[in-house]
C-alpha atoms as a PDB file:
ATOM      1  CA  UNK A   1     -19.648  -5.575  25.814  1.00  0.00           C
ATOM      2  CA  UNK A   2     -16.293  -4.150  27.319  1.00  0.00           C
ATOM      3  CA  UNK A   3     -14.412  -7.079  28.926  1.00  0.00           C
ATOM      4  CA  UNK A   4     -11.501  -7.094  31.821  1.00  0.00           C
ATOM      5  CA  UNK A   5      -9.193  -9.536  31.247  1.00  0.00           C
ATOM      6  CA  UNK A   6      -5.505  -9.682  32.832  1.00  0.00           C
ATOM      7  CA  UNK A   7      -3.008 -10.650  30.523  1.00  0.00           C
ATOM      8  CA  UNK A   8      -1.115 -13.098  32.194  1.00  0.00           C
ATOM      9  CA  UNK A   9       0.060 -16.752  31.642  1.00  0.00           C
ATOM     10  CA  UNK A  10       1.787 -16.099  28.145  1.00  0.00           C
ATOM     11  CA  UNK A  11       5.358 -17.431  28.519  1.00  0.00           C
ATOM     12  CA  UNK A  12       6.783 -15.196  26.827  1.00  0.00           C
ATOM     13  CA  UNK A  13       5.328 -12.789  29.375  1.00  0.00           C
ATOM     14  CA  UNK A  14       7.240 -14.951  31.775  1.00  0.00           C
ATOM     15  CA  UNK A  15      10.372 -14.771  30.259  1.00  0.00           C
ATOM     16  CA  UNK A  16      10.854 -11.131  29.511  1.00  0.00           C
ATOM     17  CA  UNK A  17       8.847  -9.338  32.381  1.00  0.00           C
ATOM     18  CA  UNK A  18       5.859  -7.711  32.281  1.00  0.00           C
ATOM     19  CA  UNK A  19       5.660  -4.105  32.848  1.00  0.00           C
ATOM     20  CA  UNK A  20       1.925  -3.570  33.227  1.00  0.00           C
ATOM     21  CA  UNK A  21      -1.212  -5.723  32.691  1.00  0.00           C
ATOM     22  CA  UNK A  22      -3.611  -4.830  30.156  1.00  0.00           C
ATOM     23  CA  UNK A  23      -7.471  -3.880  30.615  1.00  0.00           C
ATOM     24  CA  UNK A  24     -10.275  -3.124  28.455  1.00  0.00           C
ATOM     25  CA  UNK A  25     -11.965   0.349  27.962  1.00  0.00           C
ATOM     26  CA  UNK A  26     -14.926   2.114  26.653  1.00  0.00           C
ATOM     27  CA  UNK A  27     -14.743   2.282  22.694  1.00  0.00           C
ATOM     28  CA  UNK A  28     -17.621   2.275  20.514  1.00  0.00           C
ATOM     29  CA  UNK A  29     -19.839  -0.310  21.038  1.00  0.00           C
ATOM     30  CA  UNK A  30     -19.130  -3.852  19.495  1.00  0.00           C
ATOM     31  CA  UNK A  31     -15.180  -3.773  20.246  1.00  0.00           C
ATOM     32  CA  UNK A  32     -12.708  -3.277  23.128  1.00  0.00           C
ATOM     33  CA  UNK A  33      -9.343  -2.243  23.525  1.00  0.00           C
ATOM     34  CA  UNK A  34      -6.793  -3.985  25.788  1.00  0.00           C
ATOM     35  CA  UNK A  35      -3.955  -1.319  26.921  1.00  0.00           C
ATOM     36  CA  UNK A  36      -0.648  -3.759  26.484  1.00  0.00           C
ATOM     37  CA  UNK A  37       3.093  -2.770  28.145  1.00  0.00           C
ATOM     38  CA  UNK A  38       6.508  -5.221  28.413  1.00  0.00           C
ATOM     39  CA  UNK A  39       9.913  -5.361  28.536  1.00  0.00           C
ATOM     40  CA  UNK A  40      12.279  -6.633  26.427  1.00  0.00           C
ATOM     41  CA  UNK A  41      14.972  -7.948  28.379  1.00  0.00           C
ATOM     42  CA  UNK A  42      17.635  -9.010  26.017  1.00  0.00           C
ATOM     43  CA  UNK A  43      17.399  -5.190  24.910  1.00  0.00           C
ATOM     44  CA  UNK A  44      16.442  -3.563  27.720  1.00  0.00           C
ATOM     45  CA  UNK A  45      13.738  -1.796  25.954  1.00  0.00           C
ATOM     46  CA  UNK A  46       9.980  -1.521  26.947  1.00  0.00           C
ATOM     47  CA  UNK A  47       7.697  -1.852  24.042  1.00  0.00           C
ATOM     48  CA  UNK A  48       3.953  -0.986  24.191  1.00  0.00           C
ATOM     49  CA  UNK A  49       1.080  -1.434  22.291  1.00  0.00           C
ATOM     50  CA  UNK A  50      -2.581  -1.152  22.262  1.00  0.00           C
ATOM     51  CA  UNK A  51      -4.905  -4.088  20.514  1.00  0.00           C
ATOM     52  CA  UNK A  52      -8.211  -3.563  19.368  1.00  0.00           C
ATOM     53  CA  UNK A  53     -10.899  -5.869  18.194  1.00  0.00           C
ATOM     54  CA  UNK A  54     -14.170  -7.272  17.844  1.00  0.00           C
ATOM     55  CA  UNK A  55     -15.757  -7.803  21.589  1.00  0.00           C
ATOM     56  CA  UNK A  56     -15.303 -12.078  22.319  1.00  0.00           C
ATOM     57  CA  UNK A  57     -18.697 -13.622  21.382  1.00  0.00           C
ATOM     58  CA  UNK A  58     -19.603 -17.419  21.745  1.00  0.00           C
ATOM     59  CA  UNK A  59     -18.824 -18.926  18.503  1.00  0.00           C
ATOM     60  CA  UNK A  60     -16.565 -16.165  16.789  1.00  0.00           C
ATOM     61  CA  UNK A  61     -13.356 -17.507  14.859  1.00  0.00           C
ATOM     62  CA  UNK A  62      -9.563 -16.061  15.022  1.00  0.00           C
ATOM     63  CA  UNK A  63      -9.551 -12.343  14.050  1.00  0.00           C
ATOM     64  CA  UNK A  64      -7.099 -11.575  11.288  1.00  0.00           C
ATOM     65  CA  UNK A  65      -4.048  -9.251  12.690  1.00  0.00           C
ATOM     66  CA  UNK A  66      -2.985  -5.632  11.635  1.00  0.00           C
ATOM     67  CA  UNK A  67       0.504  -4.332  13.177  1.00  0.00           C
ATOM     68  CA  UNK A  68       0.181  -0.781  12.449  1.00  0.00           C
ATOM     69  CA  UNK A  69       3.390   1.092  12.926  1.00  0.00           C
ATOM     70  CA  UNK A  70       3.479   4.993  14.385  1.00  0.00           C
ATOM     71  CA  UNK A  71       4.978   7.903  12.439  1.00  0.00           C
ATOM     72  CA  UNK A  72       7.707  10.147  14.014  1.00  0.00           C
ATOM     73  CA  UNK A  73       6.426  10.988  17.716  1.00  0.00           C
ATOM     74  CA  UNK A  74       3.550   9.048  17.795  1.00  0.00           C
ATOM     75  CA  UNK A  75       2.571   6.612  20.376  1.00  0.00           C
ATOM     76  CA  UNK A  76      -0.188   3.507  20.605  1.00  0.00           C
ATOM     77  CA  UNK A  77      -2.726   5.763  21.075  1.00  0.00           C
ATOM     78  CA  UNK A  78      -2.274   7.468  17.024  1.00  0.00           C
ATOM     79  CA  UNK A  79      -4.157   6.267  13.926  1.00  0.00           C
ATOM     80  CA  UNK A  80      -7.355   5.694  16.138  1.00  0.00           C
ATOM     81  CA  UNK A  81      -9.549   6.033  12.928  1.00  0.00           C
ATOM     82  CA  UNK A  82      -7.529   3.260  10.914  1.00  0.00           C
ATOM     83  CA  UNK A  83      -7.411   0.668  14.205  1.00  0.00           C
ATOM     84  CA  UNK A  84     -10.846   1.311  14.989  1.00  0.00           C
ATOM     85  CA  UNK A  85     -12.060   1.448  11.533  1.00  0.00           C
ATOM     86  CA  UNK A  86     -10.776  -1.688  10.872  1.00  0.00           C
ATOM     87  CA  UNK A  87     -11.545  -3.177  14.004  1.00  0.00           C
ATOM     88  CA  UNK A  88     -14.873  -2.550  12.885  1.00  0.00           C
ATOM     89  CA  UNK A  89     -14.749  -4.496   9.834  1.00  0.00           C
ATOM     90  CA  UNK A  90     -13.244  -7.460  11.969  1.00  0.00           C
ATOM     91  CA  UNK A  91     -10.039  -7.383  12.052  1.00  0.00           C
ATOM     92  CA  UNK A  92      -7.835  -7.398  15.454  1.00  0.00           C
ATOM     93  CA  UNK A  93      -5.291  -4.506  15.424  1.00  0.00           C
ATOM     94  CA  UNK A  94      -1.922  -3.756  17.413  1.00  0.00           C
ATOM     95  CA  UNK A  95      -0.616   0.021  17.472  1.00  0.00           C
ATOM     96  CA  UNK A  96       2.935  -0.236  18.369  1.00  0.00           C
ATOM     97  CA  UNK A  97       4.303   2.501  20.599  1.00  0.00           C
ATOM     98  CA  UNK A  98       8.141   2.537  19.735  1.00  0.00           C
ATOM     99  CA  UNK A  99       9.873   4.232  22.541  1.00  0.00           C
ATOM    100  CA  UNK A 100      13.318   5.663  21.530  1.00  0.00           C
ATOM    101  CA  UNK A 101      10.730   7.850  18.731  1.00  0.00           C
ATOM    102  CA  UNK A 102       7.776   8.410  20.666  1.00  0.00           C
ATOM    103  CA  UNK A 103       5.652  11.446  21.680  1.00  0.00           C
ATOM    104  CA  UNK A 104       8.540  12.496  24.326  1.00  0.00           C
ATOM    105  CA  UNK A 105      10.264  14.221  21.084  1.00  0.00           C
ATOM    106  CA  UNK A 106       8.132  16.598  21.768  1.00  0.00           C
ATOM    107  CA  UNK A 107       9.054  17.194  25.055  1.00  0.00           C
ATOM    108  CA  UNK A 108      11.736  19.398  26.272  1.00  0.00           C
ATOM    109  CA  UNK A 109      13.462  22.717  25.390  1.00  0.00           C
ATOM    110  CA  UNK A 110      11.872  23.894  21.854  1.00  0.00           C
ATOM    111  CA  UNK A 111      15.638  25.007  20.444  1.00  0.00           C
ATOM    112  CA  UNK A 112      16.378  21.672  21.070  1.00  0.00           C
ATOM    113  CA  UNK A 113      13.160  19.942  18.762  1.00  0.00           C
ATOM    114  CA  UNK A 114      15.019  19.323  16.015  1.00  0.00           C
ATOM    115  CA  UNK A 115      17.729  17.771  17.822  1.00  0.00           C
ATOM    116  CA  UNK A 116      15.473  15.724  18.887  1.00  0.00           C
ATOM    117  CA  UNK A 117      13.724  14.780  16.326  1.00  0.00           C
ATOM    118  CA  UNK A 118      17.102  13.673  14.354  1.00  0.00           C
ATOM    119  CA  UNK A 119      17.568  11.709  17.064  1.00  0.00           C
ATOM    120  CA  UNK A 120      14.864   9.700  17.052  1.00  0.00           C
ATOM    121  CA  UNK A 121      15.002   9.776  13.360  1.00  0.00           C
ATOM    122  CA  UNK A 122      19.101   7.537  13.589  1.00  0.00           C
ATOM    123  CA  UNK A 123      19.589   4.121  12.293  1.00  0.00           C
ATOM    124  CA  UNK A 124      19.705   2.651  15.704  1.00  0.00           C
ATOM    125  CA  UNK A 125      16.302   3.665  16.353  1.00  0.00           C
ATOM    126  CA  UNK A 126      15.202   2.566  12.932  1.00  0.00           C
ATOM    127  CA  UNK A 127      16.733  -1.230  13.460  1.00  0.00           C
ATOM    128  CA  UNK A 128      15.256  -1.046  17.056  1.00  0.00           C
ATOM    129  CA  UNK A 129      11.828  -0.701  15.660  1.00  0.00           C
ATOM    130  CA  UNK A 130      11.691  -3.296  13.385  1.00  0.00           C
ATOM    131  CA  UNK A 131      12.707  -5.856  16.560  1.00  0.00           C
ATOM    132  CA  UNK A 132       9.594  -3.545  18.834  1.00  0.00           C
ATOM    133  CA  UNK A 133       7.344  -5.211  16.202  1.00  0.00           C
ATOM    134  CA  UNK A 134       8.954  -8.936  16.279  1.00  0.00           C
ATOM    135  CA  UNK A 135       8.621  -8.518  19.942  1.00  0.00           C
ATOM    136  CA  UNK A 136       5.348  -7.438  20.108  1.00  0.00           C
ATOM    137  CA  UNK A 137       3.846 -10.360  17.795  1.00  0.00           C
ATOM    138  CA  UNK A 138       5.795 -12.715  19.665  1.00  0.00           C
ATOM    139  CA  UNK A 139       3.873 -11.333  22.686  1.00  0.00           C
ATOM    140  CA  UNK A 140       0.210 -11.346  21.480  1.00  0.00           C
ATOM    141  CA  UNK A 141       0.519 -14.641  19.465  1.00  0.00           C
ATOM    142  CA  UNK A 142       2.331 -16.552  21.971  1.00  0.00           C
ATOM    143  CA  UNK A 143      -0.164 -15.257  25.173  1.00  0.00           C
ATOM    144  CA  UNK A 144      -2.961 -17.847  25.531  1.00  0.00           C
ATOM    145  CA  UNK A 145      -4.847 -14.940  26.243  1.00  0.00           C
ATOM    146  CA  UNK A 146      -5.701 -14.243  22.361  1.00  0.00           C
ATOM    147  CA  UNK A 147      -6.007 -17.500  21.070  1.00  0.00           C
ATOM    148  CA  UNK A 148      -9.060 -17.837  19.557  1.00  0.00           C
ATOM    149  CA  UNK A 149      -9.304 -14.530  19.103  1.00  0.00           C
ATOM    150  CA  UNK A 150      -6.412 -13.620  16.923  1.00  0.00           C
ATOM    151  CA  UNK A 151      -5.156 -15.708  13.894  1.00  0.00           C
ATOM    152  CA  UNK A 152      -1.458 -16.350  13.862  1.00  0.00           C
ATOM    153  CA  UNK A 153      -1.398 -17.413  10.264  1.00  0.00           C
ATOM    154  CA  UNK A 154      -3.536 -13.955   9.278  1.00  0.00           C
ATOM    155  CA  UNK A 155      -0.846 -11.230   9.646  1.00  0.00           C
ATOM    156  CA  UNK A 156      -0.278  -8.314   7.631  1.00  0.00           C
ATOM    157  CA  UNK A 157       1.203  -4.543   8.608  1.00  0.00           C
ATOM    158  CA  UNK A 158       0.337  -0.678   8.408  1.00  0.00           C
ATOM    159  CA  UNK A 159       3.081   1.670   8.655  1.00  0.00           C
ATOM    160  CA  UNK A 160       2.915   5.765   7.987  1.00  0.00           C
ATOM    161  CA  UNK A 161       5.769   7.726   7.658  1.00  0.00           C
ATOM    162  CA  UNK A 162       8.470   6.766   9.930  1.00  0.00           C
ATOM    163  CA  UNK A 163       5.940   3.496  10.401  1.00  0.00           C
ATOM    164  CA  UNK A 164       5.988   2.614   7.049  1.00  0.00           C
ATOM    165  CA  UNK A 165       9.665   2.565   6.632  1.00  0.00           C
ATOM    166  CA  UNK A 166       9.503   0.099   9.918  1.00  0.00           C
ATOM    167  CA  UNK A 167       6.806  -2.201   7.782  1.00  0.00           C
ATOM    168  CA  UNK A 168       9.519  -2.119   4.534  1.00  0.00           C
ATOM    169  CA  UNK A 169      11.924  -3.137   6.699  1.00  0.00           C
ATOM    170  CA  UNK A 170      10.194  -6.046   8.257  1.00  0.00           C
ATOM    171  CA  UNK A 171       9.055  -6.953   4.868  1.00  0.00           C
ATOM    172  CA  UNK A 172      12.364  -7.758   3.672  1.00  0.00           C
ATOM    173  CA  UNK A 173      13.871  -4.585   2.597  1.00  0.00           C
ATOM    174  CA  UNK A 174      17.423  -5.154   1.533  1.00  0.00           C
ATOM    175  CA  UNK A 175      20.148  -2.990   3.597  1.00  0.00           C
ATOM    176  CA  UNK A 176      23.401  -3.782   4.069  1.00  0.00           C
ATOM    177  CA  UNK A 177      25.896  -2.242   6.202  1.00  0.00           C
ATOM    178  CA  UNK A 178      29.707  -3.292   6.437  1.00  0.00           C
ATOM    179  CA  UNK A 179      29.195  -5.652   3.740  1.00  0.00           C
ATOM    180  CA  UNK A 180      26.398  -7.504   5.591  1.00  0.00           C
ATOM    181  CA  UNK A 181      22.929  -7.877   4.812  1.00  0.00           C
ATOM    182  CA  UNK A 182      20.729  -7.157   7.815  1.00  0.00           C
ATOM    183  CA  UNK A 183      18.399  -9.845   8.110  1.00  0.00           C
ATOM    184  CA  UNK A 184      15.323  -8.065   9.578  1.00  0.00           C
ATOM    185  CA  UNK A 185      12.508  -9.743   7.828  1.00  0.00           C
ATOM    186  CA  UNK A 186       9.976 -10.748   9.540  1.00  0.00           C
ATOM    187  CA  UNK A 187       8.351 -14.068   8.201  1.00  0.00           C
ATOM    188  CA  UNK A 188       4.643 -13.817   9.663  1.00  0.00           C
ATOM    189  CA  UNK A 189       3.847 -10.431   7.960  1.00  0.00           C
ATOM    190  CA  UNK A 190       2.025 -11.492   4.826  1.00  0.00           C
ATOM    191  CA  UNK A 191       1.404  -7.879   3.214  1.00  0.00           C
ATOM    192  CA  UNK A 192       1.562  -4.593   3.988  1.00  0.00           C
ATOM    193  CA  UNK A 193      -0.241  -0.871   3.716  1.00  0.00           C
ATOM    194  CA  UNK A 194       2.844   1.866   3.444  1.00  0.00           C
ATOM    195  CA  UNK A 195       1.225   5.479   4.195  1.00  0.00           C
ATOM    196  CA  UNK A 196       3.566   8.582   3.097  1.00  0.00           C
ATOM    197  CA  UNK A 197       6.643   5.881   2.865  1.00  0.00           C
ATOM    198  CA  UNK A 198       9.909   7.700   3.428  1.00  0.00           C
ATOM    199  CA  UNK A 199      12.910   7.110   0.851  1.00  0.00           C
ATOM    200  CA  UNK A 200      16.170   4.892   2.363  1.00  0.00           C
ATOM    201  CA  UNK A 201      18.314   8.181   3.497  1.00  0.00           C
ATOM    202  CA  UNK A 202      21.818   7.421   2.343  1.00  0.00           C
ATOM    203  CA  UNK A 203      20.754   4.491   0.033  1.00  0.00           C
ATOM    204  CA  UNK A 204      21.681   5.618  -3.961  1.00  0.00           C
ATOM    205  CA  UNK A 205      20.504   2.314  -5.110  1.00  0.00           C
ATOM    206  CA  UNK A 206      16.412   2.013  -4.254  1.00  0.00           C
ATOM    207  CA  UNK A 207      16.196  -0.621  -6.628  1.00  0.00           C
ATOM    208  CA  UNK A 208      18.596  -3.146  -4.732  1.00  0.00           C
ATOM    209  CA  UNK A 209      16.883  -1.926  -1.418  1.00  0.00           C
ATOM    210  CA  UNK A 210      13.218  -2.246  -1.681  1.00  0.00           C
ATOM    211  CA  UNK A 211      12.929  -4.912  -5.149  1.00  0.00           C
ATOM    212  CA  UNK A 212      13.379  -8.014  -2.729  1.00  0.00           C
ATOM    213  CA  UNK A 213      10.144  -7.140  -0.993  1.00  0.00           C
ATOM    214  CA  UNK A 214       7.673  -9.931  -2.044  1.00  0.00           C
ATOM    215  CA  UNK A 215       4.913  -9.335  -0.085  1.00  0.00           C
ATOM    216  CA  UNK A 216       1.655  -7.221  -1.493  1.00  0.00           C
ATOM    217  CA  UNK A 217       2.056  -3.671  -0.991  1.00  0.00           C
ATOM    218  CA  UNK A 218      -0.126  -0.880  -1.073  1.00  0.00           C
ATOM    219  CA  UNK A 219       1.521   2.475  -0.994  1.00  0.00           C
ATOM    220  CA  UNK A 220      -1.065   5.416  -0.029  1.00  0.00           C
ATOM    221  CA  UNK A 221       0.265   8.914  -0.480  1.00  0.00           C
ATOM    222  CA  UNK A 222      -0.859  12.929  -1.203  1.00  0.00           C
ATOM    223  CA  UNK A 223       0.078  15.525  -4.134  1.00  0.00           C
ATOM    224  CA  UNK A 224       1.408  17.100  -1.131  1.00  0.00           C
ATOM    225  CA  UNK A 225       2.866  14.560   0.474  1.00  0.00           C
ATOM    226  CA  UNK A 226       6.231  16.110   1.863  1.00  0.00           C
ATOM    227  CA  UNK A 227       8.364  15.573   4.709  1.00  0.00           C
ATOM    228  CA  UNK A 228      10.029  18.380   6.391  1.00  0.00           C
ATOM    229  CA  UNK A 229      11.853  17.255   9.399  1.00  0.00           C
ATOM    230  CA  UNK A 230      15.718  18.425   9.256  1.00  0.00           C
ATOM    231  CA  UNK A 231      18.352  16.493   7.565  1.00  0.00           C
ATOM    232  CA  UNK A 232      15.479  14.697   6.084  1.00  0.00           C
ATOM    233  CA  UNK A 233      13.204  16.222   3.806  1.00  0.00           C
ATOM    234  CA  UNK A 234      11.426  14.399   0.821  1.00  0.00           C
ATOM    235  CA  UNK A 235       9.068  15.557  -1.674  1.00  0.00           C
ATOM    236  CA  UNK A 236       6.248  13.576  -2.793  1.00  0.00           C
ATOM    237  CA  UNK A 237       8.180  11.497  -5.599  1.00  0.00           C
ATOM    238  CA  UNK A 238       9.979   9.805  -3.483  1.00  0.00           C
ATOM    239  CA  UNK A 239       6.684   7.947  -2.550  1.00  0.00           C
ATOM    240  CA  UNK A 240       6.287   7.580  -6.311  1.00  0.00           C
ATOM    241  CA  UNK A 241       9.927   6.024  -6.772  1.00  0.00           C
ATOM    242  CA  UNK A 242       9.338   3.676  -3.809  1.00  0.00           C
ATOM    243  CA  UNK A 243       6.296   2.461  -5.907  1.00  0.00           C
ATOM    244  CA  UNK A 244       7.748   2.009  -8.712  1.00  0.00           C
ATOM    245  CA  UNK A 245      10.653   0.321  -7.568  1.00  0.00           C
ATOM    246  CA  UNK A 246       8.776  -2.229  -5.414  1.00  0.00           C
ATOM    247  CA  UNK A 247       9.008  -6.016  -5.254  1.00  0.00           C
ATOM    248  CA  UNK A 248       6.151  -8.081  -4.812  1.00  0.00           C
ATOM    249  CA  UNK A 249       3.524 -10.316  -7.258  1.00  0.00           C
ATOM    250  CA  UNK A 250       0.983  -7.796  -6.202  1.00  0.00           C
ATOM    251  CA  UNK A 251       1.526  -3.647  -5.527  1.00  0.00           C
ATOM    252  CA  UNK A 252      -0.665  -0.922  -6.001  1.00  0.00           C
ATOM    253  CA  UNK A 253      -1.024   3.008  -5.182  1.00  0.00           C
ATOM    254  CA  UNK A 254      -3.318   5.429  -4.147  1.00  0.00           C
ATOM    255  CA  UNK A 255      -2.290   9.028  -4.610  1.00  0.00           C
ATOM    256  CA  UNK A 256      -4.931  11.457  -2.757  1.00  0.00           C
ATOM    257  CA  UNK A 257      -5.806  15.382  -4.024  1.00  0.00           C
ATOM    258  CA  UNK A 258      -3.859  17.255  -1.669  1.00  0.00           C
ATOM    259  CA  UNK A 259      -3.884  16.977   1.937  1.00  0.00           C
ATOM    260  CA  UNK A 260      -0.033  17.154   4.023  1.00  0.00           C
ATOM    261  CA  UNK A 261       2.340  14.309   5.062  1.00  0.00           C
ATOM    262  CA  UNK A 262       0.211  14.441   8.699  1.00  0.00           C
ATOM    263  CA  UNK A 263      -3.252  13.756   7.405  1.00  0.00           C
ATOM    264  CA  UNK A 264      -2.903  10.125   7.731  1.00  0.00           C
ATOM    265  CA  UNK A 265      -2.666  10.931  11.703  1.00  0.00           C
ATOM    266  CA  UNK A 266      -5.455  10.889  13.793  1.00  0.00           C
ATOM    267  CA  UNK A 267      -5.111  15.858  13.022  1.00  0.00           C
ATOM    268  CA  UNK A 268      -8.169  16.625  11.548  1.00  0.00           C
ATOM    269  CA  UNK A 269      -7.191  19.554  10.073  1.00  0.00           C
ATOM    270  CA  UNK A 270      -4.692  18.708   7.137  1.00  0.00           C
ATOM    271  CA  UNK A 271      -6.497  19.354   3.560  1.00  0.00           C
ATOM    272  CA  UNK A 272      -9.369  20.577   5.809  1.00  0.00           C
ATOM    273  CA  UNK A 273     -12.002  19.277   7.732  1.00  0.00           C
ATOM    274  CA  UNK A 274     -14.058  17.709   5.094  1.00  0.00           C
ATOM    275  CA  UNK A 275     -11.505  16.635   2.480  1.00  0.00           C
ATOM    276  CA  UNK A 276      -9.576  14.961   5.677  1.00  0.00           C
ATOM    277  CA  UNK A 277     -12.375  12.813   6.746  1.00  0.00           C
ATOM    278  CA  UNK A 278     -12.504  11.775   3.354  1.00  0.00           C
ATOM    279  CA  UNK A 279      -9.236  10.511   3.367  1.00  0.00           C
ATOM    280  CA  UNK A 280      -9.571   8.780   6.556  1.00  0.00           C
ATOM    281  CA  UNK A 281     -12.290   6.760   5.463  1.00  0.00           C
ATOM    282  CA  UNK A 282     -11.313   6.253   2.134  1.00  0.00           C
ATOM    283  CA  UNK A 283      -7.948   5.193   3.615  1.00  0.00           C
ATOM    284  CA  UNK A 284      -9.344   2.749   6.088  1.00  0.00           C
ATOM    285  CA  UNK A 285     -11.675   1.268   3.426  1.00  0.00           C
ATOM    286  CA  UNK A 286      -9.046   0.468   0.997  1.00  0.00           C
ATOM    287  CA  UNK A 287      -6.940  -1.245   3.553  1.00  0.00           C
ATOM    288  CA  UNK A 288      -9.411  -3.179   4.587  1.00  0.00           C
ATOM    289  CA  UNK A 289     -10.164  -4.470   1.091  1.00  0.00           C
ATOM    290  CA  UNK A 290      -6.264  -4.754  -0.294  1.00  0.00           C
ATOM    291  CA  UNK A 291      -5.708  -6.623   2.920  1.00  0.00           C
ATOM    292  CA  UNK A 292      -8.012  -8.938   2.938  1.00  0.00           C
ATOM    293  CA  UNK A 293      -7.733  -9.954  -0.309  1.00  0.00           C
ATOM    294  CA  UNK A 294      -3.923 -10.065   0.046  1.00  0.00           C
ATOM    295  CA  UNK A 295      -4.394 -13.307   2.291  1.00  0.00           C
ATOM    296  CA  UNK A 296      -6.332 -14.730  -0.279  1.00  0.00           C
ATOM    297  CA  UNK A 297      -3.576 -14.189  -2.805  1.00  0.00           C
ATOM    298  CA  UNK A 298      -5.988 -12.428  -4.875  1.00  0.00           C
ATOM    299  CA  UNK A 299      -6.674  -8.745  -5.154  1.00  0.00           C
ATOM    300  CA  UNK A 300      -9.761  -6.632  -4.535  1.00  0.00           C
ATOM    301  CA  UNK A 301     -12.733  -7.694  -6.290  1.00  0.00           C
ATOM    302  CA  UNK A 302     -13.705  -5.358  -9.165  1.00  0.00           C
ATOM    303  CA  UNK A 303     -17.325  -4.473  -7.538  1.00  0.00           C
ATOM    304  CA  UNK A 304     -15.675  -3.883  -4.535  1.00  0.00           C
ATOM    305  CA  UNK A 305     -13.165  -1.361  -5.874  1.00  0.00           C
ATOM    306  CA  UNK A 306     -16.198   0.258  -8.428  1.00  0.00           C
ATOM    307  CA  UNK A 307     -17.838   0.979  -5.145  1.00  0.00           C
ATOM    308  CA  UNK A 308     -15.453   2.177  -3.221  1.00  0.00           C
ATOM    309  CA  UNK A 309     -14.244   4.631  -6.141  1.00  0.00           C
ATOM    310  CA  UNK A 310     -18.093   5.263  -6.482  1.00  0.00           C
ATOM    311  CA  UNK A 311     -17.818   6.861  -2.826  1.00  0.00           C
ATOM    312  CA  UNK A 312     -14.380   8.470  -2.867  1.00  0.00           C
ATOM    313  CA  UNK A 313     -13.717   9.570  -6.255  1.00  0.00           C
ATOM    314  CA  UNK A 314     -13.680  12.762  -5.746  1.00  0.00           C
ATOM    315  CA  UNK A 315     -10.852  12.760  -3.203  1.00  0.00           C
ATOM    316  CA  UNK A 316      -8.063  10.704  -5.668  1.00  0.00           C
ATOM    317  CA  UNK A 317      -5.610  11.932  -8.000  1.00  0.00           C
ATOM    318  CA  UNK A 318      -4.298   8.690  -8.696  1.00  0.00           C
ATOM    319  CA  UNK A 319      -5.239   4.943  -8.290  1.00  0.00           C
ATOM    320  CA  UNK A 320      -3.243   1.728 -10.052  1.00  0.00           C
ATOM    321  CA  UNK A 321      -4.490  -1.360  -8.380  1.00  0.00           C
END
């Protein structure tokens, strides 16, 4: 059942300022979506977010939380298949809608996209992410709305693209700037799913940036995996170089038969129709399992993974787990 509840009575509602109140509506039956707007005050920055999860019942326990980080002019409303998908499976989710890179890049005078696009694609935008997520869980886990609903001590991360280079730097990616590390971990994510990561732009040593990362991570990429934006292309291996230069007791990577950087959006047209759902679910199913067993400090249980490659193996090129 679909449930209206106003989201009031957090204190840290109180103390920043609440844009807009939150409300359920209709998604597949079984879950329900609560539409979630504030404002950061010390940063004068609005952040919004949309959380789905399993409908209350009497007697349910603490949902485990995914933060799932937008690409490059995204908003909340992006990577419906992976939130819901996963929602399914019972876990809570939170799409972040980062402002400063949303889907008003592509708004405007086409001549001046790419302008745009760079824009949203600066350091100061990058940093200001990373503190839209902090925000965000500070929100949800310190509203007395969702406890009970979602666990505090359960929280893990899905980035893609410009999302996944938010997630590496919340999970303790090492950058420095005027001989300073920037401390932008963030303590309560406790593993992480990077889709299409993007390389550090400007950073020579990858090594020194991402082999502090401790946390599990699962990188999930294509054979044609590029990005194209302006000033910052990347070709495919600098997925594989991320990978391979990772921190962490626990990584693993999922390389998919073809399919463009934008088929881990919510298009359904990148690698074509069929080959795209494929990904999608084979995508969803594998975080769900790497996840889950990541807060266990174990990995996926072999049955689990025979049957999932039973299903999908057709669609993979690659697969170290």
């Amino acid at each position: 059942m679909i449930r209206r509840r106003h989201l009031l009575g957090g204190a840290g509602l109180a103390a920043t300022g609440l844009l807009g109140v939150g409300c359920a509506s209709a998604l597949p039956e079984g879950l329900e979506v609560h539409e979630l707007s504030w404002l950061d005050v010390q940063r004068d920055r609005p952040v919004l977010a949309r959380l789905t999860l399993p409908a209350e019942r009497s007697g349910s326990t603490p949902r485990p939380l995914v933060v799932i980080s937008p690409g490059i002019g995204s908003n909340r409303f992006g990577y419906s298949y992976l939130a819901g998908g996963l929602a399914q499976r019972g876990w809570a989710c939170l799409n972040l809608e980062h402002v400063g890179s949303n889907r008003q890049v592509w708004w405007g005078n086409p001549w001046s996209l790419v302008d745009r696009l760079q824009h949203a694609a600066r350091e100061e935008e990058a940093l200001a992410r990373v503190l839209d997520l902090r925000f965000a869980l500070d929100q949800v886990l310190g509203a007395s709305a969702w406890r009970g609903r979602v666990d505090a001590e359960r929280v893990v991360g899905a980035g893609h693209s410009y999302g996944a280079n938010t997630l590496m730097l919340a999970a303790g990616a090492g950058v420095r700037r005027q001989g300073q590390a920037l401390n932008l971990r963030e303590p309560r994510l406790k593993a992480v799913v990077l889709m299409s990561a993007p390389p550090f732009y400007g950073e020579a040593d990858v090594p020194a940036v991402v082999g502090g990362i401790s946390v599990p991570n699962l990188h999930i990429t294509t054979t044609e995996d590029v990005i194209k934006i302006p000033g910052y292309l990347s070709p495919v291996e600098d997925r594989l170089t991320l990978y391979q230069h990772m921190g962490g007791a626990r990584k693993g990577l999922l390389v998919f038969k073809g399919g463009s950087h934008s088929i881990f959006t919510d298009r359904s047209a990148p690698g074509g129709f069929s080959h795209n759902a494929q990904v999608k679910a084979a995508t969803t199913e594998i975080s769900h399992l790497w996840l889950a067993a990541a807060l266990q400090g174990q990995a996926p249980s072999t049955s689990a993974l025979e049957a999932w490659r039973g299903q999908y193996a057709a669609a993979v090129e690659r697969l170290e787990l």
